[in-house]
C-alpha atoms as a PDB file:
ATOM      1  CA  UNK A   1       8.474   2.402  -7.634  1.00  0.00           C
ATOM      2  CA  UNK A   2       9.538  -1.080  -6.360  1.00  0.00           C
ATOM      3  CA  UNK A   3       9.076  -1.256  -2.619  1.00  0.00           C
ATOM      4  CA  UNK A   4      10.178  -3.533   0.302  1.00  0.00           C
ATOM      5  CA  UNK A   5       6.930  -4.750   3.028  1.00  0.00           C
ATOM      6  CA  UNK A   6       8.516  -6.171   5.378  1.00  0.00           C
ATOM      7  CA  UNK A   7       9.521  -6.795   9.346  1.00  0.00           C
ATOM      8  CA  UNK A   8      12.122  -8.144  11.823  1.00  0.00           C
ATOM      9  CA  UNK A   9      11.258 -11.179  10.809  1.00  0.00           C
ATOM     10  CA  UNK A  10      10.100 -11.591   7.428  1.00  0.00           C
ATOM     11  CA  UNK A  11       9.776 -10.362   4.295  1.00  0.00           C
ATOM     12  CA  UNK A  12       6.498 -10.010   3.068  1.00  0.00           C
ATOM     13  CA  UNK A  13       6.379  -8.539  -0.175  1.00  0.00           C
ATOM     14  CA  UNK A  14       8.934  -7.336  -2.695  1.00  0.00           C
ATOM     15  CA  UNK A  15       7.773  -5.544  -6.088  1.00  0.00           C
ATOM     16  CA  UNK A  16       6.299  -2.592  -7.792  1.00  0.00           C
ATOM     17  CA  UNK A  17       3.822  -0.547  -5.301  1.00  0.00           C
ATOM     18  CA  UNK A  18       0.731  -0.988  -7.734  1.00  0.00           C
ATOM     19  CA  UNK A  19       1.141  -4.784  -7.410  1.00  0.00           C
ATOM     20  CA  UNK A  20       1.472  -4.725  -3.036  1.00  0.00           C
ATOM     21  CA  UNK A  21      -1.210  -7.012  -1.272  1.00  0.00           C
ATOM     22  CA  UNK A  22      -3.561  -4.818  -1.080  1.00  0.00           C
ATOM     23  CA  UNK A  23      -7.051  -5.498   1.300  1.00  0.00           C
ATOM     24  CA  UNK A  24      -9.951  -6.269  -0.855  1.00  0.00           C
ATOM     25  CA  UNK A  25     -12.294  -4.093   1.706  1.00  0.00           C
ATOM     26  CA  UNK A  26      -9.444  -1.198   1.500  1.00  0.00           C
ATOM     27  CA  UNK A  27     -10.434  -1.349  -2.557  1.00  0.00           C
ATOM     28  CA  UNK A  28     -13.522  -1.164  -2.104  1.00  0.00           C
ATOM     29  CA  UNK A  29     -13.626   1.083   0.881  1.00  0.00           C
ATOM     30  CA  UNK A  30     -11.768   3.527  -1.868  1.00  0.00           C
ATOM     31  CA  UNK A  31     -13.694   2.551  -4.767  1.00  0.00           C
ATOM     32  CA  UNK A  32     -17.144   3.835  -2.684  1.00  0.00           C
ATOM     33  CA  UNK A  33     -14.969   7.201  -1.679  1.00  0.00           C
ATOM     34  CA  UNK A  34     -14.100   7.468  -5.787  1.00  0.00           C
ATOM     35  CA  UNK A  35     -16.949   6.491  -7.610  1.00  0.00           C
ATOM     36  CA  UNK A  36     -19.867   5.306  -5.167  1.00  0.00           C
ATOM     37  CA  UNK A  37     -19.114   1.538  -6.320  1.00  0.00           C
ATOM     38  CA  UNK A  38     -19.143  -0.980  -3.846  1.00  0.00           C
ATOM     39  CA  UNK A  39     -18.548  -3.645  -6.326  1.00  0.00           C
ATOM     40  CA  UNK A  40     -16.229  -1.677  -8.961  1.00  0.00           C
ATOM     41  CA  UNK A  41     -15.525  -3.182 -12.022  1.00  0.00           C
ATOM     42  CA  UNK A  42     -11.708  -3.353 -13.180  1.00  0.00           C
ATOM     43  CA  UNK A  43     -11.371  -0.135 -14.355  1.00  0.00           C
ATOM     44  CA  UNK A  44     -12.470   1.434 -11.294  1.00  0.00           C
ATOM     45  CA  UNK A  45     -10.262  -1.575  -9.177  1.00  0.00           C
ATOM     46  CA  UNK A  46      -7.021  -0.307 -11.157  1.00  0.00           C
ATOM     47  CA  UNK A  47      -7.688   3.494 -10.947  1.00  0.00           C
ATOM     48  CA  UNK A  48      -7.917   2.477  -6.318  1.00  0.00           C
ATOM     49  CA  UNK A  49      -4.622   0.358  -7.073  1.00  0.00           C
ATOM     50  CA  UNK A  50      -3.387   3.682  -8.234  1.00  0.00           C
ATOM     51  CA  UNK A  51      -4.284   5.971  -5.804  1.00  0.00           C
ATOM     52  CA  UNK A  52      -3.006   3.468  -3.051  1.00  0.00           C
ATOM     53  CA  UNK A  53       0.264   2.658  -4.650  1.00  0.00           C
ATOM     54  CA  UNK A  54       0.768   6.957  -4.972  1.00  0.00           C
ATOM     55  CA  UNK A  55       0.022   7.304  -1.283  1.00  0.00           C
ATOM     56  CA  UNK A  56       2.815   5.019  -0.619  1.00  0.00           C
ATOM     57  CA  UNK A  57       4.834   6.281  -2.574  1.00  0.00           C
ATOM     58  CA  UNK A  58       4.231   9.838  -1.457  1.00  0.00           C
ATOM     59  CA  UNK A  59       5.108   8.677   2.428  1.00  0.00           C
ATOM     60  CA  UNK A  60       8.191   7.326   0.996  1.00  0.00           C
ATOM     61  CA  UNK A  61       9.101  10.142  -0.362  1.00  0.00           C
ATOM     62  CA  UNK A  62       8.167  12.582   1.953  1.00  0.00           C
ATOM     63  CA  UNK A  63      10.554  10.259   4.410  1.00  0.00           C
ATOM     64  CA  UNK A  64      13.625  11.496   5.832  1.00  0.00           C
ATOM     65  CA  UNK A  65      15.110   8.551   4.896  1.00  0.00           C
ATOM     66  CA  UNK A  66      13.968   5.721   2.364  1.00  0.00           C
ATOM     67  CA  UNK A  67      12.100   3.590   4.130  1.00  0.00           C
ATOM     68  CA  UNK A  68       8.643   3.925   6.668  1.00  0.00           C
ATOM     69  CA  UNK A  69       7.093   2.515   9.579  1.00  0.00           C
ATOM     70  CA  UNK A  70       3.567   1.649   9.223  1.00  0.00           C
ATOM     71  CA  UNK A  71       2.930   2.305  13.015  1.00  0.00           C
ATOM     72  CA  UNK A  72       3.705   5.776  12.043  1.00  0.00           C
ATOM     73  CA  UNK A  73       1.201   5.475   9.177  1.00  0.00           C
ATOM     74  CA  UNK A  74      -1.646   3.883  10.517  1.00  0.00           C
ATOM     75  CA  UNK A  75      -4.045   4.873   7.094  1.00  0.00           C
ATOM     76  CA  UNK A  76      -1.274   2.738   4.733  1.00  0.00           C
ATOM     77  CA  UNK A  77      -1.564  -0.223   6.992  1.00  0.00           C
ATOM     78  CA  UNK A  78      -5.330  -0.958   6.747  1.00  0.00           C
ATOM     79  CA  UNK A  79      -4.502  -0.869   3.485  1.00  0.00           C
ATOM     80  CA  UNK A  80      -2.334  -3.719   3.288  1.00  0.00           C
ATOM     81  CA  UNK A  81      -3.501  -7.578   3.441  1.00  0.00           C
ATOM     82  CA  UNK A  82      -0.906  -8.631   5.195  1.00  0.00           C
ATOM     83  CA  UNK A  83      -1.153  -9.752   9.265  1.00  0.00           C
ATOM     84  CA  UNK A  84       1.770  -9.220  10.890  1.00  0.00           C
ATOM     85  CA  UNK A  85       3.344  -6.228  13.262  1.00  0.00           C
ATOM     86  CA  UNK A  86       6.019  -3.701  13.181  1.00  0.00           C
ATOM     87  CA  UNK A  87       5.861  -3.313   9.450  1.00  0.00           C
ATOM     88  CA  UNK A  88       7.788  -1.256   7.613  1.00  0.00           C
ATOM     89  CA  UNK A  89       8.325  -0.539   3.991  1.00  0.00           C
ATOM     90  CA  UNK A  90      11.504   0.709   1.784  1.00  0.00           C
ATOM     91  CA  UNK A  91      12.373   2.002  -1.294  1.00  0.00           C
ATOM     92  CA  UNK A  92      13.999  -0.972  -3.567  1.00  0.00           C
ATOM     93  CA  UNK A  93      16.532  -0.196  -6.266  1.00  0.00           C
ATOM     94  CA  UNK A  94      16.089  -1.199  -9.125  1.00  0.00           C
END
């Protein structure tokens, strides 16, 4: 799914879901939940890119429109590298 992270102001990112700016302590915050590896090797690394790109996903879909505030979904945001308030993220066609 290609999403939108963005705010008022800016757009921060604009691409597939599995390719978002994710936190490297979110991956490996997820990667000791998975597998107990605090310094996981790539495999491990995609499998967490995975498994955060589906959990945004599944908020967007869940939605009642097509796009999310990250206020409302406090467990995405620490998730995402990216400093900056009132984020939200959208569905992008395409």
């Amino acid at each position: 799914m290609k999403i939108v992270v963005y705010n008022e102001q800016k757009v921060f990112y604009k691409g597939k879901s599995l390719n978002a700016p994710f936190a490297d302590e979110a991956v490996k915050e997820k990667s000791i939940d998975l597998f107990d590896d605090d310094d996981p090797c790539i495999i491990h690394k995609s499998y967490v890119f995975k498994t955060l790109a589906q959990q945004i996903e599944d908020a967007l879909e869940n939605s009642e429109g097509s796009e999310i505030s990250l206020n409302a979904h406090p467990e995405i945001r620490k998730t995402l590298d990216i400093d900056a308030e009132g984020l939200k993220i959208r569905k992008e066609d395409g």
